[in-house]
Structures are given as structure tokens and as C-alpha cells.
N, C-alpha and C. Protein backbone atom coordinates (compact mmCIF):
# COMPACT_ATOMS: atom_id res chain seq x y z
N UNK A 1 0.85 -1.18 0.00
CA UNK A 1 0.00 0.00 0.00
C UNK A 1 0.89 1.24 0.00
N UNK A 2 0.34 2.12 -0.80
CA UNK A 2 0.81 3.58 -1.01
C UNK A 2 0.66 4.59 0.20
N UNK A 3 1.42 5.46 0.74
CA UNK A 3 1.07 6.64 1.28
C UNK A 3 0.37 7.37 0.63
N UNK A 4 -0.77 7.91 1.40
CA UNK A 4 -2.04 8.31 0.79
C UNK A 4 -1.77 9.78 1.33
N UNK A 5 -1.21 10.59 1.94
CA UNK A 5 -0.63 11.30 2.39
C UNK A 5 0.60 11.88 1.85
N UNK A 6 0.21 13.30 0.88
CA UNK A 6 1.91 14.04 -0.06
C UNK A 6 2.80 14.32 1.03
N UNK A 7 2.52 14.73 2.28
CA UNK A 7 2.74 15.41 3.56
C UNK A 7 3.06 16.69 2.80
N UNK A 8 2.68 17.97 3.58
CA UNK A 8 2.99 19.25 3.94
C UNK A 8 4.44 19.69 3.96
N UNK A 9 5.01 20.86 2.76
CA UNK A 9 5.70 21.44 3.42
C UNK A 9 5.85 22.76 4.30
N UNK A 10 6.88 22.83 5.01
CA UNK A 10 6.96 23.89 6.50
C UNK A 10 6.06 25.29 5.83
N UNK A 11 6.62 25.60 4.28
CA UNK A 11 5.83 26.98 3.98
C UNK A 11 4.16 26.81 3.84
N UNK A 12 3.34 25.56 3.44
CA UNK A 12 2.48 25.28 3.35
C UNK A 12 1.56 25.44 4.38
N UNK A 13 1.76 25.20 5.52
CA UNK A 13 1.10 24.89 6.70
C UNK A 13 0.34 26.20 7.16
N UNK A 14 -0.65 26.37 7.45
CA UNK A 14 -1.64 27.34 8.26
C UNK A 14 -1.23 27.42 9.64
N UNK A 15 -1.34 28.74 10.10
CA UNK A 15 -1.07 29.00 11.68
C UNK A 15 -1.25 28.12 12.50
N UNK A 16 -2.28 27.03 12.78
CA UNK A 16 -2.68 26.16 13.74
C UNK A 16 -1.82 24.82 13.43
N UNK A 17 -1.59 24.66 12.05
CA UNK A 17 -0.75 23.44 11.80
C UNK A 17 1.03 23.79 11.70
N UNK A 18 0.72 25.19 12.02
CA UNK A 18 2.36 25.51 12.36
C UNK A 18 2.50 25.09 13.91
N UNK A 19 1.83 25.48 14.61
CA UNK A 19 1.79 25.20 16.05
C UNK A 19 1.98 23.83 16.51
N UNK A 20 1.41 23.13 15.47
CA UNK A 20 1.57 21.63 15.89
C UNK A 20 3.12 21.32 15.18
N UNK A 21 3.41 21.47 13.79
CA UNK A 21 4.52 20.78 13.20
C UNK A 21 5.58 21.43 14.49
N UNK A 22 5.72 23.27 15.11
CA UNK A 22 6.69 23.36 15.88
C UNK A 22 6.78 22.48 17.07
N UNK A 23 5.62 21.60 17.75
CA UNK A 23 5.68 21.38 19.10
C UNK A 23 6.00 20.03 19.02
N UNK A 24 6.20 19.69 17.72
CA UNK A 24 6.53 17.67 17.60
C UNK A 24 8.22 18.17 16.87
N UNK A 25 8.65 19.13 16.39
CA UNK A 25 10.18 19.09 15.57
C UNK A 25 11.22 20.32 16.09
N UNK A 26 10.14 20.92 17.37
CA UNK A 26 11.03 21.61 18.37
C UNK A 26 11.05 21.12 19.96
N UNK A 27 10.27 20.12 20.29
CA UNK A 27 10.07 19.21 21.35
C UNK A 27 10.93 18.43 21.65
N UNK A 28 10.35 17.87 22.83
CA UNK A 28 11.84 17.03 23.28
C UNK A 28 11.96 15.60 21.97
N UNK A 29 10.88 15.86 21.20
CA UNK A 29 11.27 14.38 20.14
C UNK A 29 12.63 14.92 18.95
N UNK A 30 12.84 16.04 18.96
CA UNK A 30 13.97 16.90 18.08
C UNK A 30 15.11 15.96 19.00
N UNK A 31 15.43 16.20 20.37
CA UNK A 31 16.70 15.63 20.61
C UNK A 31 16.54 14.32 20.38
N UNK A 32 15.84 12.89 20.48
CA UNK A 32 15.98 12.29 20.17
C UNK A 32 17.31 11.14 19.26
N UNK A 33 17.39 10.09 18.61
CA UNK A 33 18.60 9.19 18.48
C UNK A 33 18.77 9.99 17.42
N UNK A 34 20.09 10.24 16.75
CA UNK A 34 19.95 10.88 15.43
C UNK A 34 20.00 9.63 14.50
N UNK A 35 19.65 8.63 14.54
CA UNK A 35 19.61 7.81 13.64
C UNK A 35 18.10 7.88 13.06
N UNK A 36 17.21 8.39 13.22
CA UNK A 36 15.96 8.73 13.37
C UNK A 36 15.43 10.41 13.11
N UNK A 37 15.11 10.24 11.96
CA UNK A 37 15.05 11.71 11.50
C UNK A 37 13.26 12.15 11.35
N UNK A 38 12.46 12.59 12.41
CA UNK A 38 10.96 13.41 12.01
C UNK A 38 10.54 13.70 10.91
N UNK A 39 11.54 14.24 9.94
CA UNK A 39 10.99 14.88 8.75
C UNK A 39 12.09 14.30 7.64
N UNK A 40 11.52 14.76 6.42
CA UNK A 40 12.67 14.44 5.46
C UNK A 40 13.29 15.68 5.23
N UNK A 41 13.88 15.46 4.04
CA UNK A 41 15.11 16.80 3.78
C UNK A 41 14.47 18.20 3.76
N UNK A 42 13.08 17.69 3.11
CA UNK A 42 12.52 19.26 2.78
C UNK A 42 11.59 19.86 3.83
N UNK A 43 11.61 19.19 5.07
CA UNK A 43 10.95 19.38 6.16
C UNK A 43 9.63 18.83 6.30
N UNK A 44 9.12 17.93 5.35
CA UNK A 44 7.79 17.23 5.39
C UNK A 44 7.92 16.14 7.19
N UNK A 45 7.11 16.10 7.45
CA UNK A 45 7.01 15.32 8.80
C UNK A 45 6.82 13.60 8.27
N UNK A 46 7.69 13.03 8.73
CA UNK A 46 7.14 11.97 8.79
C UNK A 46 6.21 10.84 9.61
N UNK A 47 6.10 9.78 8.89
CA UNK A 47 4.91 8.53 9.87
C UNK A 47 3.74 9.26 10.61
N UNK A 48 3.52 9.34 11.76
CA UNK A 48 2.18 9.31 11.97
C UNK A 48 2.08 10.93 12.38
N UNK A 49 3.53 11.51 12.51
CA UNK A 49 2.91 13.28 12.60
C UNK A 49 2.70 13.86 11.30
N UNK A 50 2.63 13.29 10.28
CA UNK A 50 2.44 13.86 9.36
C UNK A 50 0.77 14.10 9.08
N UNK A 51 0.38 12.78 9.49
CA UNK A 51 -1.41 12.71 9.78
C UNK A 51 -1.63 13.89 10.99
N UNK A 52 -0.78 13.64 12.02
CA UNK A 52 -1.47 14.56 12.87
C UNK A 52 -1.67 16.53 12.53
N UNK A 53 -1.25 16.88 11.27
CA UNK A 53 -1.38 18.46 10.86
C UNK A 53 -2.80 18.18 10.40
N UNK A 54 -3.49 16.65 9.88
CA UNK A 54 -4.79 17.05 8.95
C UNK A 54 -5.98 17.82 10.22
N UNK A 55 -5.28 17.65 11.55
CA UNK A 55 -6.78 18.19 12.61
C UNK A 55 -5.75 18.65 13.62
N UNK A 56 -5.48 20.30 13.14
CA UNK A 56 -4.55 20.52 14.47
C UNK A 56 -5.14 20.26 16.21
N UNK A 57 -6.42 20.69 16.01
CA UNK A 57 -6.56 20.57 17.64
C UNK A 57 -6.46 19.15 17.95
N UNK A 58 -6.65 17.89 17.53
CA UNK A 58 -6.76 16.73 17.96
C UNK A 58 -5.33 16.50 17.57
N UNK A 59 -4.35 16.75 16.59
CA UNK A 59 -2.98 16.51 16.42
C UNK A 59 -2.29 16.74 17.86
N UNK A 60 -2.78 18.20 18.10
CA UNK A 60 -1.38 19.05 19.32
C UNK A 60 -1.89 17.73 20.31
N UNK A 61 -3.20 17.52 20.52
CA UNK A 61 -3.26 16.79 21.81
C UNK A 61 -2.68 15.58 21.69
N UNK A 62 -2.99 14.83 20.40
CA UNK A 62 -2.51 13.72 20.36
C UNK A 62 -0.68 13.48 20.51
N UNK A 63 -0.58 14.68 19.70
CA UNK A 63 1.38 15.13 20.05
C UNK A 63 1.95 14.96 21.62
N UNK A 64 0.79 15.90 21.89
CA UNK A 64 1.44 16.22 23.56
C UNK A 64 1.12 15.09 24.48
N UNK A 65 -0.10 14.17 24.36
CA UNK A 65 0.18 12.69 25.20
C UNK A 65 1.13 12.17 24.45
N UNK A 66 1.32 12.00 23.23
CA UNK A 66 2.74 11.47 22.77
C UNK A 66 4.08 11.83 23.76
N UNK A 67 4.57 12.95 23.88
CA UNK A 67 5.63 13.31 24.51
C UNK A 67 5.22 13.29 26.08
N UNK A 68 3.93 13.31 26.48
CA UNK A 68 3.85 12.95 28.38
C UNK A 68 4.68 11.42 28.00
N UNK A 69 4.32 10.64 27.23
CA UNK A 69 3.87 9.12 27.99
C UNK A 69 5.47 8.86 27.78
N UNK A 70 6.63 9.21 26.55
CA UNK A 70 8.04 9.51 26.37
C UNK A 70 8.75 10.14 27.25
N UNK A 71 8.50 11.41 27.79
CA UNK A 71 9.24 12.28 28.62
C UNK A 71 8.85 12.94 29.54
N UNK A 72 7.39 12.08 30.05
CA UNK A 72 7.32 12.79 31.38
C UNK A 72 6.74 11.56 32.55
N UNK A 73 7.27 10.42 32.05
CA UNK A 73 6.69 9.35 33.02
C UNK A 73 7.87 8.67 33.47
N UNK A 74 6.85 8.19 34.48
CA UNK A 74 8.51 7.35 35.81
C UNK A 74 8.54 5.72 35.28
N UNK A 75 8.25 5.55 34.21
CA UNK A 75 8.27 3.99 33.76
C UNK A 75 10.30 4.45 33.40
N UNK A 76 10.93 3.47 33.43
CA UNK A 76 12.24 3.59 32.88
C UNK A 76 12.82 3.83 31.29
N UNK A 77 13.63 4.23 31.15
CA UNK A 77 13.55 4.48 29.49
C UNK A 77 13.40 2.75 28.50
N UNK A 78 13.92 1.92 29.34
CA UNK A 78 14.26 0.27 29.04
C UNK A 78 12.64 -0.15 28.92
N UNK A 79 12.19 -0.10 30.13
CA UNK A 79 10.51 -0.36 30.44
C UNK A 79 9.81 -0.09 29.53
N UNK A 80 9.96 1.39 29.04
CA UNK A 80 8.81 2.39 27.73
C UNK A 80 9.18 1.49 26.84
N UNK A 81 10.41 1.31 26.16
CA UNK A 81 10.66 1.12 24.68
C UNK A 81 10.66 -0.59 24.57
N UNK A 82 10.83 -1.36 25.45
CA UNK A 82 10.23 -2.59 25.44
C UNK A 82 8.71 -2.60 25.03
N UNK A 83 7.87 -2.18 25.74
CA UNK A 83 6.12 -1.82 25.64
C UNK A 83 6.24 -1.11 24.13
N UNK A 84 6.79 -0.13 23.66
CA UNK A 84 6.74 0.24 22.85
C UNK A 84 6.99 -0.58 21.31
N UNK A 85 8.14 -1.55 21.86
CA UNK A 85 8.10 -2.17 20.36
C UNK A 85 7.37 -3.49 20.69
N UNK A 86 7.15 -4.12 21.72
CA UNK A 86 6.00 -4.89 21.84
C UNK A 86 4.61 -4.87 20.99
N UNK A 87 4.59 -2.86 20.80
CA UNK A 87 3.42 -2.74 20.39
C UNK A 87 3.49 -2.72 18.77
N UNK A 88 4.42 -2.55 18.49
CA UNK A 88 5.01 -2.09 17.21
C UNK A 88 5.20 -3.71 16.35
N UNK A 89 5.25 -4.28 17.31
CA UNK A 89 5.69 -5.62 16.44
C UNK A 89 4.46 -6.32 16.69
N UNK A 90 3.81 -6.29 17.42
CA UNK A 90 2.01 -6.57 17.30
C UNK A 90 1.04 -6.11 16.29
N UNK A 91 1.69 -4.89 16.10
CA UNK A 91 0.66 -4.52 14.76
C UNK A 91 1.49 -4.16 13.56
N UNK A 92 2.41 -4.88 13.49
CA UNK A 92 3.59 -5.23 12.37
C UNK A 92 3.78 -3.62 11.90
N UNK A 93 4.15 -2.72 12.47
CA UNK A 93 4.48 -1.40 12.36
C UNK A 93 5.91 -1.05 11.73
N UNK A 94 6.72 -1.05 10.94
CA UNK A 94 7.78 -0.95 10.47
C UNK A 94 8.65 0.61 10.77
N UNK A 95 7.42 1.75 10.70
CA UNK A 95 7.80 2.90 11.36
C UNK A 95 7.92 3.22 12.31
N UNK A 96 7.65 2.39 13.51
CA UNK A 96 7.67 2.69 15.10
C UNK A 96 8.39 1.62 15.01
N UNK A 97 9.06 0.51 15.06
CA UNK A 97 9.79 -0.48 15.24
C UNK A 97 11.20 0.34 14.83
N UNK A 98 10.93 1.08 13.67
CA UNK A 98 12.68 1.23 13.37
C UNK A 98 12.97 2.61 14.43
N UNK A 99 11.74 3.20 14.50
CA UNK A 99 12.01 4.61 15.23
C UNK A 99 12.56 4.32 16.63
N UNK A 100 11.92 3.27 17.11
CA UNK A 100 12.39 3.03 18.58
C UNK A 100 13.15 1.85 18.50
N UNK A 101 13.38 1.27 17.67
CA UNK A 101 14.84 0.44 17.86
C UNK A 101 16.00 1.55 18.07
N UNK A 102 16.08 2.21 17.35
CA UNK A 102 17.02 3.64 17.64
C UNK A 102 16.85 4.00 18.98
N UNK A 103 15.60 4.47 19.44
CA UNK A 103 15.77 4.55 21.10
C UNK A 103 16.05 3.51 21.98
N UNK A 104 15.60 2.58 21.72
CA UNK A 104 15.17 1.37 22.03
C UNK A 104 17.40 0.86 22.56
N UNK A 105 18.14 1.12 21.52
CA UNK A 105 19.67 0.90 21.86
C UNK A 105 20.09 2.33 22.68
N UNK A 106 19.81 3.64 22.58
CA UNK A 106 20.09 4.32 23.25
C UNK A 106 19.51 4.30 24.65
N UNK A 107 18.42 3.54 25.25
CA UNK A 107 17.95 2.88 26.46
C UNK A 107 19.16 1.86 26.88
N UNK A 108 19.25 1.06 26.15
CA UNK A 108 20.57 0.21 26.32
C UNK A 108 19.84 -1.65 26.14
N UNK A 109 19.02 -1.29 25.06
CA UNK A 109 18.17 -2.46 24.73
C UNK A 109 19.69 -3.34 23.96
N UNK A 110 19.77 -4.65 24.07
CA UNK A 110 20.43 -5.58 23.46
C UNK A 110 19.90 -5.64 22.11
N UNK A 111 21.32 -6.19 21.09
CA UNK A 111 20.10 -6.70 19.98
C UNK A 111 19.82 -7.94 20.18
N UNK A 112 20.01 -8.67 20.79
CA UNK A 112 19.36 -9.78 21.17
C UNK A 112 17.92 -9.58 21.84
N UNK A 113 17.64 -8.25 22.29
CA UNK A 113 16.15 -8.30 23.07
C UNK A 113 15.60 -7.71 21.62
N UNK A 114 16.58 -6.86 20.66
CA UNK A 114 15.62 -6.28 19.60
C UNK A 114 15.24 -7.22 19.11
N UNK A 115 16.04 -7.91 18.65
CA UNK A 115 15.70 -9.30 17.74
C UNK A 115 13.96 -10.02 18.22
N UNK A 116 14.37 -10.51 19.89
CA UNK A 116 13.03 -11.16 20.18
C UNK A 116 11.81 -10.11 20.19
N UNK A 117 12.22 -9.08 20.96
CA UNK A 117 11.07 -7.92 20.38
C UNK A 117 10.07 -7.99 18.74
N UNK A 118 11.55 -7.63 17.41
CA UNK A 118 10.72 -7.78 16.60
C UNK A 118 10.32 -9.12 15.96
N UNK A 119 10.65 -10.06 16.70
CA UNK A 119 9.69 -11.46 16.49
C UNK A 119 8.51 -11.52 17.07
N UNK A 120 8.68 -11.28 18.04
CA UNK A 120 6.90 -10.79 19.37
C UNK A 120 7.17 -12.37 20.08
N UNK A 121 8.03 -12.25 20.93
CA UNK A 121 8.54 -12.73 21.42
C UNK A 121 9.36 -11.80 23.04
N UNK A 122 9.48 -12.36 24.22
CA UNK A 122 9.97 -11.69 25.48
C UNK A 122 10.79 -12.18 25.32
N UNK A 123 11.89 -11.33 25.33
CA UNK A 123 13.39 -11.70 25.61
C UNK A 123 13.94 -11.70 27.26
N UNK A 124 14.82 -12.22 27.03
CA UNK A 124 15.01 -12.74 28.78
C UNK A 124 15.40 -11.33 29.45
N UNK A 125 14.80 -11.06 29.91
CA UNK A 125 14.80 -9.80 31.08
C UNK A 125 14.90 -10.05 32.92
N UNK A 126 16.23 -9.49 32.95
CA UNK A 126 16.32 -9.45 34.49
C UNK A 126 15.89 -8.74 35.40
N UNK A 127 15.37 -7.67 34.73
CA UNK A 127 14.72 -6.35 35.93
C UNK A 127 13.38 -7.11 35.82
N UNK A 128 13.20 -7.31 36.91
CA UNK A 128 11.24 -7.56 37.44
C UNK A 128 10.26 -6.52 37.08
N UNK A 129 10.64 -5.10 37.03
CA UNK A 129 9.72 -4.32 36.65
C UNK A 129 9.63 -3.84 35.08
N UNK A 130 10.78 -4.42 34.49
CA UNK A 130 10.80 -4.49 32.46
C UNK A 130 9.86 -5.81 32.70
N UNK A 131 10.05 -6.93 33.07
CA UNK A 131 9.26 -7.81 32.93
C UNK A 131 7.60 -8.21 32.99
N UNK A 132 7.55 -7.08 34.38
CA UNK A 132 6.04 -7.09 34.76
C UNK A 132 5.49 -6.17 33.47
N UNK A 133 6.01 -4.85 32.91
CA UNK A 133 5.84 -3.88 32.00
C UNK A 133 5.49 -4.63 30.92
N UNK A 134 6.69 -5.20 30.46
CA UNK A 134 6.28 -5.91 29.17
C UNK A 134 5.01 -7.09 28.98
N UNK A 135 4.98 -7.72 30.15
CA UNK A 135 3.50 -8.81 30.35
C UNK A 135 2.81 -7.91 30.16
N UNK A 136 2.54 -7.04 31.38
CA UNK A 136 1.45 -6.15 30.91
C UNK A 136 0.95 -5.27 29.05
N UNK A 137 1.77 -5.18 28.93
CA UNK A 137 1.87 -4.64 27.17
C UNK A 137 1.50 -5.80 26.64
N UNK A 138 1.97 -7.16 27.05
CA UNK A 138 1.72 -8.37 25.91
C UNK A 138 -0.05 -8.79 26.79
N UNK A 139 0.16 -8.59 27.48
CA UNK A 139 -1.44 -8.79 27.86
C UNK A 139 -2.82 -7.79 27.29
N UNK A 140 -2.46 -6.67 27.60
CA UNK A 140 -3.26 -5.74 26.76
C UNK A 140 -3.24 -5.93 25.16
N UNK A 141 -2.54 -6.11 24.91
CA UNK A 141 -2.43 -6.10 23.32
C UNK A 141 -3.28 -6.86 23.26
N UNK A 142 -3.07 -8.44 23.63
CA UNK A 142 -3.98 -9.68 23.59
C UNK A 142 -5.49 -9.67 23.58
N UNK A 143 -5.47 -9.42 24.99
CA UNK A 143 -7.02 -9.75 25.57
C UNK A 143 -7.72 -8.08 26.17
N UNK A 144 -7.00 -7.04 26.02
CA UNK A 144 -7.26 -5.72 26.20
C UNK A 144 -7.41 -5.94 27.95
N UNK A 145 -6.95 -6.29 28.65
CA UNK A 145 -7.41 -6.00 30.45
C UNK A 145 -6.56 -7.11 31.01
N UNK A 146 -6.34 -6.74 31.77
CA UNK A 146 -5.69 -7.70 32.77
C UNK A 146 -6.32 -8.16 34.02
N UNK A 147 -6.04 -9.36 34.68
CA UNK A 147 -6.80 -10.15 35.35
C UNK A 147 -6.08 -9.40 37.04
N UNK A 148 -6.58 -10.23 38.25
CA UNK A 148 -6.64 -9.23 39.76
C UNK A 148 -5.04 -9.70 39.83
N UNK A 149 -4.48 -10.42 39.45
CA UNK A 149 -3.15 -11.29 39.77
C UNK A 149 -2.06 -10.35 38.61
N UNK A 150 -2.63 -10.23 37.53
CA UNK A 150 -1.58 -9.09 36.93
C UNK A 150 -1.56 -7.89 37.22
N UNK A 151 -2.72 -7.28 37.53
CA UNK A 151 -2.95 -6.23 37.91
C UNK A 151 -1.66 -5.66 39.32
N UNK A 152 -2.13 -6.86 40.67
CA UNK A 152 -1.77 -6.80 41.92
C UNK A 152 0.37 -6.81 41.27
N UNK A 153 0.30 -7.94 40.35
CA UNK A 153 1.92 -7.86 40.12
C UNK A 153 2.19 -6.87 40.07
N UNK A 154 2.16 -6.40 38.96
CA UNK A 154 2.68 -4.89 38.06
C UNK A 154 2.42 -4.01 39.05
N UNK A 155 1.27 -3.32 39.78
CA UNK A 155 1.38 -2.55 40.81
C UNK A 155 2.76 -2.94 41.53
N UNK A 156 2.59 -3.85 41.86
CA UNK A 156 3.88 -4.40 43.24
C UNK A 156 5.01 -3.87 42.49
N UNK A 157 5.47 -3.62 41.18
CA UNK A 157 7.01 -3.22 40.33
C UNK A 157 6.98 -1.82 40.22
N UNK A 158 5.87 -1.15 39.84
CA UNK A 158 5.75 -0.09 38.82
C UNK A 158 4.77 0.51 39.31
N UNK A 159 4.12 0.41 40.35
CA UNK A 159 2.99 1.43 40.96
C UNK A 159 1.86 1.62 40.28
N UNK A 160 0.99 2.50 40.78
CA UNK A 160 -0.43 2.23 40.15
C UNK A 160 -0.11 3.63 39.24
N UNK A 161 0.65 4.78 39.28
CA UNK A 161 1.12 5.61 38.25
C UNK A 161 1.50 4.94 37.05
N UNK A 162 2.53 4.41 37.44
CA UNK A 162 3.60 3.38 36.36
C UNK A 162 1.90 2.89 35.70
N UNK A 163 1.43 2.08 35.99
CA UNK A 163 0.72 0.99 35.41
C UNK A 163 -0.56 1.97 34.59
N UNK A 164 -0.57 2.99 35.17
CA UNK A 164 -1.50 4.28 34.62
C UNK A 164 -0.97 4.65 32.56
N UNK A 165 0.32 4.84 33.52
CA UNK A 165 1.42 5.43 32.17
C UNK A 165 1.47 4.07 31.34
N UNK A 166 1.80 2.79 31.30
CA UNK A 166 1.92 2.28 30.53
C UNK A 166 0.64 1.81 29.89
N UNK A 167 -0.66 1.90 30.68
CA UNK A 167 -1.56 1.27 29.82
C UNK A 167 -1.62 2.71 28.77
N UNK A 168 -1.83 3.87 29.17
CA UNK A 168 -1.86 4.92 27.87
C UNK A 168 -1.08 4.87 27.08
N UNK A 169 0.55 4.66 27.53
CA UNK A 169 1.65 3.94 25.99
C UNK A 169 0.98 3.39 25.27
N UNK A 170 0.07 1.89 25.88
CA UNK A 170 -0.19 0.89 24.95
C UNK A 170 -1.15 1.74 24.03
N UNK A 171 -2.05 2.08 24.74
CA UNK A 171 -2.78 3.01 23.58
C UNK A 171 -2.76 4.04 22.64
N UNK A 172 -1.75 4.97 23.31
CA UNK A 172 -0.70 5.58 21.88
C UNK A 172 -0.48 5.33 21.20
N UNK A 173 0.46 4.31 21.50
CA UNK A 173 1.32 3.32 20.09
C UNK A 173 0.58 2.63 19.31
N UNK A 174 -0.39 2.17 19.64
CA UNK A 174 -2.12 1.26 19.53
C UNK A 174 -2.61 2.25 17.82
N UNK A 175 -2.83 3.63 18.29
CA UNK A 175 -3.49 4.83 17.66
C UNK A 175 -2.49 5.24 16.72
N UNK A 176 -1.64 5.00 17.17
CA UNK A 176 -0.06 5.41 15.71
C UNK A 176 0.01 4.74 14.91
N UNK A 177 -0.21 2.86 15.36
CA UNK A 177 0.03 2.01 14.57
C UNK A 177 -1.52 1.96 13.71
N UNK A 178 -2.46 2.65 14.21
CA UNK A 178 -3.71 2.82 12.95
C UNK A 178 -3.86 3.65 12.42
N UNK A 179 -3.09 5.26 12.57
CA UNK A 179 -3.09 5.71 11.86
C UNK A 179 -1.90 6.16 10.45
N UNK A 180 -0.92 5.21 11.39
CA UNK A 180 -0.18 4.86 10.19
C UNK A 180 -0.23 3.67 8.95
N UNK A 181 -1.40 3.10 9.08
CA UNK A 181 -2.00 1.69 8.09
C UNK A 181 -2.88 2.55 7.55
N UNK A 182 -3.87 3.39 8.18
CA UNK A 182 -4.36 4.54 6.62
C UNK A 182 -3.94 5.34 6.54
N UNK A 183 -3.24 5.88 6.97
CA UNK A 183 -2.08 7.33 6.39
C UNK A 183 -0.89 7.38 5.44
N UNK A 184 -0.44 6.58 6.23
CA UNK A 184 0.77 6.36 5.46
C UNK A 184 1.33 4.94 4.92
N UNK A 185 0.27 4.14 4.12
CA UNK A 185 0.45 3.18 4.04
C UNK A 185 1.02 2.26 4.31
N UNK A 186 1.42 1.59 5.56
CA UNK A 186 1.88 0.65 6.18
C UNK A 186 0.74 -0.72 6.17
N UNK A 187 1.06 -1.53 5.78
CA UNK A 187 0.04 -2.29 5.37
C UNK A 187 0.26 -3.53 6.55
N UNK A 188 -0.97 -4.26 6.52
CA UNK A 188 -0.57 -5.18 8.06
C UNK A 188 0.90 -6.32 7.74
């Protein structure tokens, strides 16, 4: 499938979709891995912010839980980007898999965990609270809820904040990975 989406360039954009392209390519996602570039050469946005200029008010918001659930939560950077490509390799996402494999090694992910990651597969994890994180991500994905015994775990690692923050990851990444299968043609 084709990108159905020319994307926007920077001179193109209307006041309200300037507001959004500045707050996703002057935000903390600008520092980011530099192996991983937002836009292309001519400043078009790529993957799923490129959808987010077609509705600035629902873009900025959708932007800005983007960057809470990245840079303003107490899950660990290892914890997020595990859940994250968990989610990415669940809904066979090729643009969030490569984006956060890049973070995903600057966390200090193995490629041996990338590897089982993008198989959808748990790679052997020694921290108890990457572990409880990632069940939880592979559970939601699954069956959408978790039972009184996963629930009670994951609290016990990651707190009822933590467990707050990661179920909204899952659903971020959830909403990226659909609107990048009609946006930008990523096909399942």
C-alpha cells in the first residue's frame, strides 16, 4: 500500500498546523537518536505526525500525550521502549519499530532483546519491573485488560502511576500504529 498522504511542506502549513509541526520538531522528540530523523530533507514530517497536521486541535493533543507518555513518566527508558516495540511488532508497524529500535539501543536495549522484540517474542529480562511492563503490554495487546493477579503484580514493580502510564503507551502506540496503516500506508 501507497502513502495516501503528499505530507505538507513547513511553507504550506496554516497557523494552527504551524503550532503543531513546531511542538513535535522543536520538542523534546527533536533531541531524540539521530539515527531517526521526524521529517525528510525538505521538512515534510514523517509517519504518523504527518497525519497529525490534517486536525490541528486533535494533532497538538494527540502530540502532547505522545511526549507525556516519552518524557514525562517514571516507567524507565528500558521499560517504555520494550512496551513500545512490543506494540510495534504486534501490529507489524515498520515505522515505530525502526524509530524506537534507535531509542530502544540508546535505552541500552540488546540486539538480542531487539531481535526477540521484533519477532513478538519476550526476551530474557532481568529487571522484574521491564518484565512485569512488558506482560502487561503483551497482555493488553492480547485480551485488552488484565486479570486481579496481573494487575496486583505490576502494581507491586511499577505502581499504580507506572501501570497508569503504561496502559496509555499501549494506547498511543495502539493509535499510531492505525493511523499509520491509513495514512501512510503501512500495510498489516
Amino acid at each position: 500500500m501507497r502513502p495516501r498522504l503528499t505530507g505538507l511542506l513547513p511553507g504550506e502549513l496554516d497557523e494552527e498546523q504551524t503550532k503543531v509541526y513546531r511542538s513535535i520538531t522543536g520538542g523534546p522528540r527533536a533531541a531524540g537518536p539521530q539515527a531517526f530523523a521526524l521529517s525528510d530533507s525538505e521538512g515534510r514530517l514523517r509517519g504518523p505526525f504527518n497525519a497529525m497536521l490534517l486536525s490541528p486541535p486533535v494533532g497538538h493533543a494527540v502530540q502532547a500525550l505522545g511526549a507525556a507518555v516519552r518524557y514525562g513518566s517514571i516507567l524507565s527508558d528500558r521499560a517504555r521502549e520494550l512496551a513500545i516495540l512490543a506494540v510495534a511488532a504486534h501490529w507489524n508497524s515498520r515505522f515505530e519499530r525502526e524509530a524506537h529500535e534507535a531509542a530502544g539501543r540508546t535505552a541500552g536495549l540488546t540486539e538480542p532483546e531487539l531481535a526477540a522484540l521484533r519477532a513478538g517474542t519476550a526476551p530474557d529480562l532481568g529487571d522484574p519491573a521491564e518484565r512485569a511492563a512488558l506482560r502487561v503490554t503483551t497482555a493488553l495487546l492480547l485480551h485488552g485488560a488484565l486479570s486481579d493477579e496481573e494487575y496486583a503484580e505490576t502494581v507491586s514493580w511499577i505502581g499504580e502511576r507506572g501501570l497508569f502510564e503504561l496502559t496509555t503507551l499501549v494506547g498511543y502506540y495502539a493509535t499510531l500504529a492505525l493511523q499509520l496503516r491509513v495514512f501512510a500506508g503501512e500495510g498489516p
